[in-house]
PDB file of N, CA and C in Angstrom:
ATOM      1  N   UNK A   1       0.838  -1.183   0.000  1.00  0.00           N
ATOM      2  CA  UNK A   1       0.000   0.000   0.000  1.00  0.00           C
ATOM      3  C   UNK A   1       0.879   1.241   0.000  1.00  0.00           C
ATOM      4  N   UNK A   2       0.427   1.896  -0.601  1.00  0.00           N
ATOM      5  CA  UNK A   2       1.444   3.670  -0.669  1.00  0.00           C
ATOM      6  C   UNK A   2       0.776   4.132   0.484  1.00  0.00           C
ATOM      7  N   UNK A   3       1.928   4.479   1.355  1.00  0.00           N
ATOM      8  CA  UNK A   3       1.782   5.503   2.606  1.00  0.00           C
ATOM      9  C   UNK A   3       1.296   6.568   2.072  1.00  0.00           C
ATOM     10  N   UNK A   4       1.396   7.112   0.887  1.00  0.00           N
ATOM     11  CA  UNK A   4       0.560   8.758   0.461  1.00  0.00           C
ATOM     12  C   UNK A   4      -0.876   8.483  -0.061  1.00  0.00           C
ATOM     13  N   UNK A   5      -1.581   7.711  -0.191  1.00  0.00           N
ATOM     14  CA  UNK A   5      -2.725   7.203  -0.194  1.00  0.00           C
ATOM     15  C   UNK A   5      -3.773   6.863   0.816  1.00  0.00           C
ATOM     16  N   UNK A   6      -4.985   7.309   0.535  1.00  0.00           N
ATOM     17  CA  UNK A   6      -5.731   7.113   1.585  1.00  0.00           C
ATOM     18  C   UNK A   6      -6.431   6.152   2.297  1.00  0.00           C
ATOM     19  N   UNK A   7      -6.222   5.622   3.517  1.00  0.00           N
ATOM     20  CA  UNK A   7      -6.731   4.305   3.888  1.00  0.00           C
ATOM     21  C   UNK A   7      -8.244   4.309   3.565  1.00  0.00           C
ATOM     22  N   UNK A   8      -8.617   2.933   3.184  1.00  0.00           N
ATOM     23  CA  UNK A   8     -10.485   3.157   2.714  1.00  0.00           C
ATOM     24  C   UNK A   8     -11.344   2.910   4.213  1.00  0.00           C
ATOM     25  N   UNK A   9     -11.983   3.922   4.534  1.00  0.00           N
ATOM     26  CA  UNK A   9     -12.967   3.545   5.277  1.00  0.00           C
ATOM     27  C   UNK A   9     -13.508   2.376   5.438  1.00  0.00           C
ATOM     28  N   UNK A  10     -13.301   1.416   6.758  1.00  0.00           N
ATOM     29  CA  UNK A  10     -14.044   0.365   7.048  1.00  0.00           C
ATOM     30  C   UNK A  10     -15.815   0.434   7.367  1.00  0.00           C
ATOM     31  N   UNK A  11     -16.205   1.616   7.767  1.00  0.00           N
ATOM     32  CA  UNK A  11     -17.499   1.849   8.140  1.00  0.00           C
ATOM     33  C   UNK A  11     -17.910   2.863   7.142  1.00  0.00           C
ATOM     34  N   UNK A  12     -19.021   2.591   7.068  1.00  0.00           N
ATOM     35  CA  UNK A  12     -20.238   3.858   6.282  1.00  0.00           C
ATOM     36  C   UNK A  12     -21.273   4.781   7.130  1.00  0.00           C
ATOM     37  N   UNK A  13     -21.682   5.630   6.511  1.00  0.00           N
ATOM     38  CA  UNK A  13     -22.274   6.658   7.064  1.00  0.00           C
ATOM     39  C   UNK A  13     -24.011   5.917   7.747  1.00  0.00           C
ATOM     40  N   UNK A  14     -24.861   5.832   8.860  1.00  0.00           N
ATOM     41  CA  UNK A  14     -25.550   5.298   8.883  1.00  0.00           C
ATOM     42  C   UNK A  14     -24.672   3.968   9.459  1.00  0.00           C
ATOM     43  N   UNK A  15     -24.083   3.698  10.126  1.00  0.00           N
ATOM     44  CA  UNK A  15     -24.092   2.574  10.517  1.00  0.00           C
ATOM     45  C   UNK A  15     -24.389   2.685  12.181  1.00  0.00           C
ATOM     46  N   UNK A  16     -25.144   1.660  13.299  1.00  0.00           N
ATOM     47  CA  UNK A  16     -24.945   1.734  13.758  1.00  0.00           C
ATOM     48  C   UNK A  16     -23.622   1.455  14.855  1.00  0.00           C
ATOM     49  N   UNK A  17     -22.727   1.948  15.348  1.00  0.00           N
ATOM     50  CA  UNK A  17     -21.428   1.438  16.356  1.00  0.00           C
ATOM     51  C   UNK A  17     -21.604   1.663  18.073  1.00  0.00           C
ATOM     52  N   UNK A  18     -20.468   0.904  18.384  1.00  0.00           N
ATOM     53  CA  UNK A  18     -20.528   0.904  19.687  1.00  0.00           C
ATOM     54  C   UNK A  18     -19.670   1.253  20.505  1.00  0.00           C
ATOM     55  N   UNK A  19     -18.846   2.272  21.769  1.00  0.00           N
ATOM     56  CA  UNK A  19     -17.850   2.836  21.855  1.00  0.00           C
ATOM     57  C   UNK A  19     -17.091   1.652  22.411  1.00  0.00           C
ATOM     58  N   UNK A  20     -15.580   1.605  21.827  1.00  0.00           N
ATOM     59  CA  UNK A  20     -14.964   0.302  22.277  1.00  0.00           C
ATOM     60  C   UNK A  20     -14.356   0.434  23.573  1.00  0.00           C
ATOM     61  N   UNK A  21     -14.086   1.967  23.933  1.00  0.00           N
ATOM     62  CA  UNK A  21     -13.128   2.244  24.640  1.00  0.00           C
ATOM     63  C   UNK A  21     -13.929   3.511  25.086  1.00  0.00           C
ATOM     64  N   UNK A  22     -14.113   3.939  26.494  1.00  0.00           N
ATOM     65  CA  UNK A  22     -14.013   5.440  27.172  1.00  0.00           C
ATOM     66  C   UNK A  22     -13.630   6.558  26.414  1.00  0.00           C
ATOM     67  N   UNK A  23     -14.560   7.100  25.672  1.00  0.00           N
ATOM     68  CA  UNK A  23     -14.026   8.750  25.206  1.00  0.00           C
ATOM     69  C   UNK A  23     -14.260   9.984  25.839  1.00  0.00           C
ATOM     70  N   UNK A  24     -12.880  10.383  25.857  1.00  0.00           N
ATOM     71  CA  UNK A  24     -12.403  11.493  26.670  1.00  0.00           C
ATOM     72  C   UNK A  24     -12.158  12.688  25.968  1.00  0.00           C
ATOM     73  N   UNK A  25     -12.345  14.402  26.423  1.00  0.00           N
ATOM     74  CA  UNK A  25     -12.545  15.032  25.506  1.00  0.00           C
ATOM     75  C   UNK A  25     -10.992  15.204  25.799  1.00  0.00           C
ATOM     76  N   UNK A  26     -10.832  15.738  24.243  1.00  0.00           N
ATOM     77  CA  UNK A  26      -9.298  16.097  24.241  1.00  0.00           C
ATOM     78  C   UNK A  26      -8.992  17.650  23.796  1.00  0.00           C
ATOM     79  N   UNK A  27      -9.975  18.137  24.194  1.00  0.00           N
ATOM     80  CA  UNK A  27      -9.903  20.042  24.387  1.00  0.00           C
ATOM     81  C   UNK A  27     -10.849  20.305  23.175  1.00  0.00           C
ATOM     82  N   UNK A  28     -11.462  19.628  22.188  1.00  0.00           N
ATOM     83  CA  UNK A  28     -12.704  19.520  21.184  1.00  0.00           C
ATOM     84  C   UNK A  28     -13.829  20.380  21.739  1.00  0.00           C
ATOM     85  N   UNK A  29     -13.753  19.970  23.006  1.00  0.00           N
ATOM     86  CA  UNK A  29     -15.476  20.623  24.062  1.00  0.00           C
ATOM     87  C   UNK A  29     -15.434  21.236  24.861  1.00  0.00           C
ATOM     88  N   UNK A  30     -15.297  22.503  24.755  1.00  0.00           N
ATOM     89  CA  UNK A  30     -14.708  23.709  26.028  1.00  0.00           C
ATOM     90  C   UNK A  30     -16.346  23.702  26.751  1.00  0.00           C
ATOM     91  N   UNK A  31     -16.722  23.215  26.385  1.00  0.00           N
ATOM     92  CA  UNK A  31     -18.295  23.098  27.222  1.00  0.00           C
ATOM     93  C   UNK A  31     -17.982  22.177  28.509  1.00  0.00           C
ATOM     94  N   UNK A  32     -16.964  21.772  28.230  1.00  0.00           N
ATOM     95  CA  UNK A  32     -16.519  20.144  28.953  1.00  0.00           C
ATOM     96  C   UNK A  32     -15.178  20.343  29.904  1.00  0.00           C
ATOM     97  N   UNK A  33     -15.303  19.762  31.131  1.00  0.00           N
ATOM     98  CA  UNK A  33     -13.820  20.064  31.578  1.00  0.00           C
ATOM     99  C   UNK A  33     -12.762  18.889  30.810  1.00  0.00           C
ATOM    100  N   UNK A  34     -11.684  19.800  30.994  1.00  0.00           N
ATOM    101  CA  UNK A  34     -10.401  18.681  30.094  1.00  0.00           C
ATOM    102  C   UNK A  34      -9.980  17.624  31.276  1.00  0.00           C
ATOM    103  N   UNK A  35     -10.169  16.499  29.909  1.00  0.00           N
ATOM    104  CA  UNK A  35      -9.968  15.208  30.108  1.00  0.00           C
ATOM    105  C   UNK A  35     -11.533  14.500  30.573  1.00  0.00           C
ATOM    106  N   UNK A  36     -12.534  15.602  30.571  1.00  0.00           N
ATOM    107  CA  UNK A  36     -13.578  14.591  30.980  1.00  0.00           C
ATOM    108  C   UNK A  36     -13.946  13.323  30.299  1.00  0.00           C
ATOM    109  N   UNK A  37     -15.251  12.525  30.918  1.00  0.00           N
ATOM    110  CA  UNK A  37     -15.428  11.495  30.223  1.00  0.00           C
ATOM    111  C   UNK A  37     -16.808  11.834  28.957  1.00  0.00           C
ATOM    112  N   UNK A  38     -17.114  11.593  28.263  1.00  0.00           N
ATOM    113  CA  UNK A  38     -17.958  12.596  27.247  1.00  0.00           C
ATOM    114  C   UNK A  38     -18.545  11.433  26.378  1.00  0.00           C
ATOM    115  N   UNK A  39     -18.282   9.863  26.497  1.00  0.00           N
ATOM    116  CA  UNK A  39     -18.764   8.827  25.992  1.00  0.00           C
ATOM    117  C   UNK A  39     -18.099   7.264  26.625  1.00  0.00           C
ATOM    118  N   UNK A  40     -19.169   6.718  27.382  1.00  0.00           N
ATOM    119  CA  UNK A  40     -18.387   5.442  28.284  1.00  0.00           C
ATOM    120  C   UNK A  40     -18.459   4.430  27.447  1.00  0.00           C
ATOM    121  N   UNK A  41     -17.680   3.337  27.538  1.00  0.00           N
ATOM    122  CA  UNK A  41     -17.589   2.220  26.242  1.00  0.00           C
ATOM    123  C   UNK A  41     -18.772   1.443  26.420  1.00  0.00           C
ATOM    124  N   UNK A  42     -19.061   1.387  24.934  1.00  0.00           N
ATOM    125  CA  UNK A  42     -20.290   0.298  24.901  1.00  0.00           C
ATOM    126  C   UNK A  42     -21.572   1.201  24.409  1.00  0.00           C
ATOM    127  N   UNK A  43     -21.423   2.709  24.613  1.00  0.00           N
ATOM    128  CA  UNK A  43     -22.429   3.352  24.669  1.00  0.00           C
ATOM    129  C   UNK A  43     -22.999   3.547  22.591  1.00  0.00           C
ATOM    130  N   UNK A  44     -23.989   3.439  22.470  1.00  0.00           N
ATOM    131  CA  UNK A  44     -24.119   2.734  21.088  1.00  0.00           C
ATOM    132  C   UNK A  44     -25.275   4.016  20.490  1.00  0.00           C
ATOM    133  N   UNK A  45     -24.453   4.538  19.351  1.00  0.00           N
ATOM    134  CA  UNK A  45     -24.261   6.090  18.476  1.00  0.00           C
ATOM    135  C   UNK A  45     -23.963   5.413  17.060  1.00  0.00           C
ATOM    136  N   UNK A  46     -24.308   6.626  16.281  1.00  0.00           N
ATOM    137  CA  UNK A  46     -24.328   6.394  14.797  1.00  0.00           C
ATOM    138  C   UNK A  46     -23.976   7.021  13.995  1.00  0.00           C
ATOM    139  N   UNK A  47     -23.079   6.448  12.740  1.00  0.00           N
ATOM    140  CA  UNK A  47     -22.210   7.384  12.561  1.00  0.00           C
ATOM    141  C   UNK A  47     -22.921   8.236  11.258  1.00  0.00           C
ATOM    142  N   UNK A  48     -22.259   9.850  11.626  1.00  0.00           N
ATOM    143  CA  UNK A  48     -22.878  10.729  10.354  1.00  0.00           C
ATOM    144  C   UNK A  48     -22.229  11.372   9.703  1.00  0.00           C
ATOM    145  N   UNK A  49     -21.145  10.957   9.499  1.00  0.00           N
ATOM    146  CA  UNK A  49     -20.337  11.765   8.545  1.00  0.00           C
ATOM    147  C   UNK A  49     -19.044  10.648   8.645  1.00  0.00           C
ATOM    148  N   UNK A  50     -18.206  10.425   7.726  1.00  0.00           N
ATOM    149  CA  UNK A  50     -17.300  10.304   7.810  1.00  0.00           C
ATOM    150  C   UNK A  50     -16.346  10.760   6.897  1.00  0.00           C
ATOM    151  N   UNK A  51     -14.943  11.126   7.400  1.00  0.00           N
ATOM    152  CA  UNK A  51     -13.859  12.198   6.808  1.00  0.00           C
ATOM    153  C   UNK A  51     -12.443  11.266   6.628  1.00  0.00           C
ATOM    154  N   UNK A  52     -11.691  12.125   6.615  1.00  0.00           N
ATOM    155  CA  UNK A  52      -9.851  11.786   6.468  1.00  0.00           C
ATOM    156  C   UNK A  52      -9.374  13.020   7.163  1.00  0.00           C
ATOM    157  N   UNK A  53      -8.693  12.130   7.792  1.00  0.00           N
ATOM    158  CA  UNK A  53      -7.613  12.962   8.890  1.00  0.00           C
ATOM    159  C   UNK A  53      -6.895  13.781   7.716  1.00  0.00           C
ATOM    160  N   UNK A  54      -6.002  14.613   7.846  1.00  0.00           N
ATOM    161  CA  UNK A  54      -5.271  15.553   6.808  1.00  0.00           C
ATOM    162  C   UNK A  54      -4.107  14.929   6.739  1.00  0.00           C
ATOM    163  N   UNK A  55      -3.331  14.557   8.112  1.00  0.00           N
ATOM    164  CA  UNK A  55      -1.988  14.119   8.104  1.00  0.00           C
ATOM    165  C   UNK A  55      -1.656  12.897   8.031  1.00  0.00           C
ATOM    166  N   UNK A  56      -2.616  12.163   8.962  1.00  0.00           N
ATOM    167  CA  UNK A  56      -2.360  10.574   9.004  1.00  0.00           C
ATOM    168  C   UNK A  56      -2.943   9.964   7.805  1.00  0.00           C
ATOM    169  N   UNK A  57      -3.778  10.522   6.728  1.00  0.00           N
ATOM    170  CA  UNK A  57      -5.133   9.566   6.135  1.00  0.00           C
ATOM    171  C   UNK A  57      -5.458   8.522   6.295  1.00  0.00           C
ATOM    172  N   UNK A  58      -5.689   8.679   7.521  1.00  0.00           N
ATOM    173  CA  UNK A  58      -6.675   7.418   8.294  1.00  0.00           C
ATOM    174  C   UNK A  58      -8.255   8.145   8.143  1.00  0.00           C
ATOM    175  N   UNK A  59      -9.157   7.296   8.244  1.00  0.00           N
ATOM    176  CA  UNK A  59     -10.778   7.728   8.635  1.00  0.00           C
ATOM    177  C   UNK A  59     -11.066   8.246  10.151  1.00  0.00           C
ATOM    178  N   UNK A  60     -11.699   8.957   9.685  1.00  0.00           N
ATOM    179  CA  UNK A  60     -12.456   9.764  10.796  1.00  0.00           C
ATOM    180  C   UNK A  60     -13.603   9.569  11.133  1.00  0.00           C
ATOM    181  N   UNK A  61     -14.417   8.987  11.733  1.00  0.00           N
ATOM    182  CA  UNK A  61     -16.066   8.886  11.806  1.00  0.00           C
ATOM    183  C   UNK A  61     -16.434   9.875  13.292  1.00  0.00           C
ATOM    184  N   UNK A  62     -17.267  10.505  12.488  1.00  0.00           N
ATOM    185  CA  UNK A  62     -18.086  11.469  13.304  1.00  0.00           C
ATOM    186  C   UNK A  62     -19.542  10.680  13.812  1.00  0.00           C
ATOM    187  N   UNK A  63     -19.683  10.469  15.248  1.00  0.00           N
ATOM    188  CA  UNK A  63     -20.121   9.536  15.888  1.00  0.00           C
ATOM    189  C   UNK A  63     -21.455  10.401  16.678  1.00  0.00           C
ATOM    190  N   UNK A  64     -22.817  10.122  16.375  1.00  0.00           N
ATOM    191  CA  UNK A  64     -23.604  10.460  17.530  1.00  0.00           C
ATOM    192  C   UNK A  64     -24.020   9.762  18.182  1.00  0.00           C
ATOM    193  N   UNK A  65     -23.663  10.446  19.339  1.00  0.00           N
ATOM    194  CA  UNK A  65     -24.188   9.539  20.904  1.00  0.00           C
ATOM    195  C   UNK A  65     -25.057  10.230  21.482  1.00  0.00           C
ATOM    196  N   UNK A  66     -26.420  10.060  21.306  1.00  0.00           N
ATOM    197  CA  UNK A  66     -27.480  11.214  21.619  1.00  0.00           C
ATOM    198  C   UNK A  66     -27.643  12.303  21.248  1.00  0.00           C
ATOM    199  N   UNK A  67     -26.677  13.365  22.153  1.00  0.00           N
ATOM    200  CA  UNK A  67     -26.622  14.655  21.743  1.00  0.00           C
ATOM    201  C   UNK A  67     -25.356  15.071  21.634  1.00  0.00           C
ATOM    202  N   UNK A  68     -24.394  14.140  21.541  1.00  0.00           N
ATOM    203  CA  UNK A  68     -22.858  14.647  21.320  1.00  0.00           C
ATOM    204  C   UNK A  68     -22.606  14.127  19.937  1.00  0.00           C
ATOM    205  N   UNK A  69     -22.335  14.700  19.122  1.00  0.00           N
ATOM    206  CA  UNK A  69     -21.114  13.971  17.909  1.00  0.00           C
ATOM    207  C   UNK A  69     -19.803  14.116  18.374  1.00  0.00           C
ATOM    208  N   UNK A  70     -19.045  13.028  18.126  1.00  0.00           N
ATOM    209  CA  UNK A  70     -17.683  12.281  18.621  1.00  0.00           C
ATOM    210  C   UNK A  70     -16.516  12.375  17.934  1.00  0.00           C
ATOM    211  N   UNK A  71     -15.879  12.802  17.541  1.00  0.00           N
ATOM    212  CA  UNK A  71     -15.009  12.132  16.383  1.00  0.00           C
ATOM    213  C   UNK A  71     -14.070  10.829  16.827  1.00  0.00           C
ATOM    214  N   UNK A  72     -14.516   9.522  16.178  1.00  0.00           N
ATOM    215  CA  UNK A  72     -13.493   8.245  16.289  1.00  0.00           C
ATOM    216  C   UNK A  72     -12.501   7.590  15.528  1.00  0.00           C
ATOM    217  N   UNK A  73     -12.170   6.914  16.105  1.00  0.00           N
ATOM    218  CA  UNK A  73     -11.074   6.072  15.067  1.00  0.00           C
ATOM    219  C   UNK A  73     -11.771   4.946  15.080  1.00  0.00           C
ATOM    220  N   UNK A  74     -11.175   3.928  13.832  1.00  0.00           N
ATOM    221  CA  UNK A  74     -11.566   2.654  13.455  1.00  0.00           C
ATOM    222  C   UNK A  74     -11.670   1.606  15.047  1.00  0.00           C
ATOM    223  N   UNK A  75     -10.326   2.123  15.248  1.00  0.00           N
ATOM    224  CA  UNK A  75      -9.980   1.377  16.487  1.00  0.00           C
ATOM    225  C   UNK A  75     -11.136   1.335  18.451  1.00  0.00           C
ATOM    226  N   UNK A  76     -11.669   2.913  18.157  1.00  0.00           N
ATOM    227  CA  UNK A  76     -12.882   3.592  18.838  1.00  0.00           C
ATOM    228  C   UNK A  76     -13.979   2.714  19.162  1.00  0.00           C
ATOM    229  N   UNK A  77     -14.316   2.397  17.660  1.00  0.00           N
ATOM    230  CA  UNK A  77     -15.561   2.071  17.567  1.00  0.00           C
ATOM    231  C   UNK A  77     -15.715   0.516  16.630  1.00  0.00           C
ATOM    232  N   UNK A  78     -17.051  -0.018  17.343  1.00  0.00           N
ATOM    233  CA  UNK A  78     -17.296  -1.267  16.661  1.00  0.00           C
ATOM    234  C   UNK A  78     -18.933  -1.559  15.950  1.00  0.00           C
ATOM    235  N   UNK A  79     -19.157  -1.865  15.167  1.00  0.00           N
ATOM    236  CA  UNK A  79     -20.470  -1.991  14.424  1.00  0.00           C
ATOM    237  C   UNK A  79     -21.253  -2.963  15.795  1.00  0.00           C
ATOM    238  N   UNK A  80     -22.496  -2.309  15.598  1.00  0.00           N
ATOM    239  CA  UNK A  80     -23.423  -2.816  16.635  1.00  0.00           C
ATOM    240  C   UNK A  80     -24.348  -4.016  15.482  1.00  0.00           C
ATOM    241  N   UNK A  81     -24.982  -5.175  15.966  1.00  0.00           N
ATOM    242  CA  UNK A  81     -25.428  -6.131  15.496  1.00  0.00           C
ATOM    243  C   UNK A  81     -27.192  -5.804  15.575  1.00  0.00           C
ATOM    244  N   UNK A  82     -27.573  -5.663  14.433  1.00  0.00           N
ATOM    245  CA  UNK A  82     -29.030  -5.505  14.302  1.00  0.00           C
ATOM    246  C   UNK A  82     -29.808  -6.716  13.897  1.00  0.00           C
ATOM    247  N   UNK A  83     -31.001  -7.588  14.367  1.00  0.00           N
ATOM    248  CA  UNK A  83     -31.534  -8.614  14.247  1.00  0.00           C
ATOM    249  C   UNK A  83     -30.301  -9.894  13.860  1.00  0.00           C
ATOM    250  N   UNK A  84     -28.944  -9.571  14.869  1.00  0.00           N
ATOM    251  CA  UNK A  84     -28.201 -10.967  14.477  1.00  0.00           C
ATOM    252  C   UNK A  84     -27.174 -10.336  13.357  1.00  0.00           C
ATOM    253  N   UNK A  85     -27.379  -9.570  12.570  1.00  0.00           N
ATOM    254  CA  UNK A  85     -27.218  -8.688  11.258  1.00  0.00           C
ATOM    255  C   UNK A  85     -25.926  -7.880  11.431  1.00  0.00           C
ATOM    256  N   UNK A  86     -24.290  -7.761  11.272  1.00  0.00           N
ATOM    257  CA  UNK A  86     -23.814  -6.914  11.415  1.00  0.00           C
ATOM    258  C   UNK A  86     -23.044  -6.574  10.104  1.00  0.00           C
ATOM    259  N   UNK A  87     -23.547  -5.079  10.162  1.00  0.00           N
ATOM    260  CA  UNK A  87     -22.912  -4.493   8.992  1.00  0.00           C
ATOM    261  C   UNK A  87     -21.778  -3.561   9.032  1.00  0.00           C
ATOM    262  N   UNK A  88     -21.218  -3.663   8.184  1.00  0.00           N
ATOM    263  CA  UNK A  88     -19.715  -3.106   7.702  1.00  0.00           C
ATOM    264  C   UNK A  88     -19.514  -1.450   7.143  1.00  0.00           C
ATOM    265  N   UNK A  89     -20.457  -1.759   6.103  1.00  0.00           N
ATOM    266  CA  UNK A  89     -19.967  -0.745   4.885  1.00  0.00           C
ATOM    267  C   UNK A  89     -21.792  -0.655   4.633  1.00  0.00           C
ATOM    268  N   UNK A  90     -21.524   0.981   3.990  1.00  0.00           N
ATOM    269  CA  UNK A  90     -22.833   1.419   4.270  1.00  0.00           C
ATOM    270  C   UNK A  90     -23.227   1.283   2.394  1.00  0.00           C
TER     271      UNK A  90
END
């Protein structure tokens, strides 16, 4: 794979996911004290947008969890299973 190329998104827009790991704000939410907790793992949001980082081109998925959108990594987040059903790619 060429490092100057962009990794392909594993997830699609509309999918539902699930937080894999505790998200913590990382100065994104001045609404928020730094380092709070702003999404506990497991907590299950959907993604609505997804982007490319500028530097790394890795994916970006912009994650809602109620009333927060998130920004995650692949690694973040995991597809939630609908009727048995888990989907990938939107």
């Amino acid at each position: 794979m060429n490092p100057m190329m962009d990794r392909e998104a594993r997830y699609g827009w509309g999918l539902r996911v699930a937080a894999c790991v505790d998200l913590f704000n990382d100065g994104g939410y001045p609404e928020h004290a730094p380092d709070a907790l702003l999404v506990g793992a497991g907590t299950i949001g959907e993604i609505v947008q997804v982007g490319m980082h500028s530097e790394t081109r890795t994916p970006i998925y912009l994650v809602e969890f109620g009333s927060l959108v998130v920004g995650c990594l692949e690694e973040e987040i995991e597809p939630v299973a609908i009727d048995g059903i888990v989907e990938t790619l939107a």
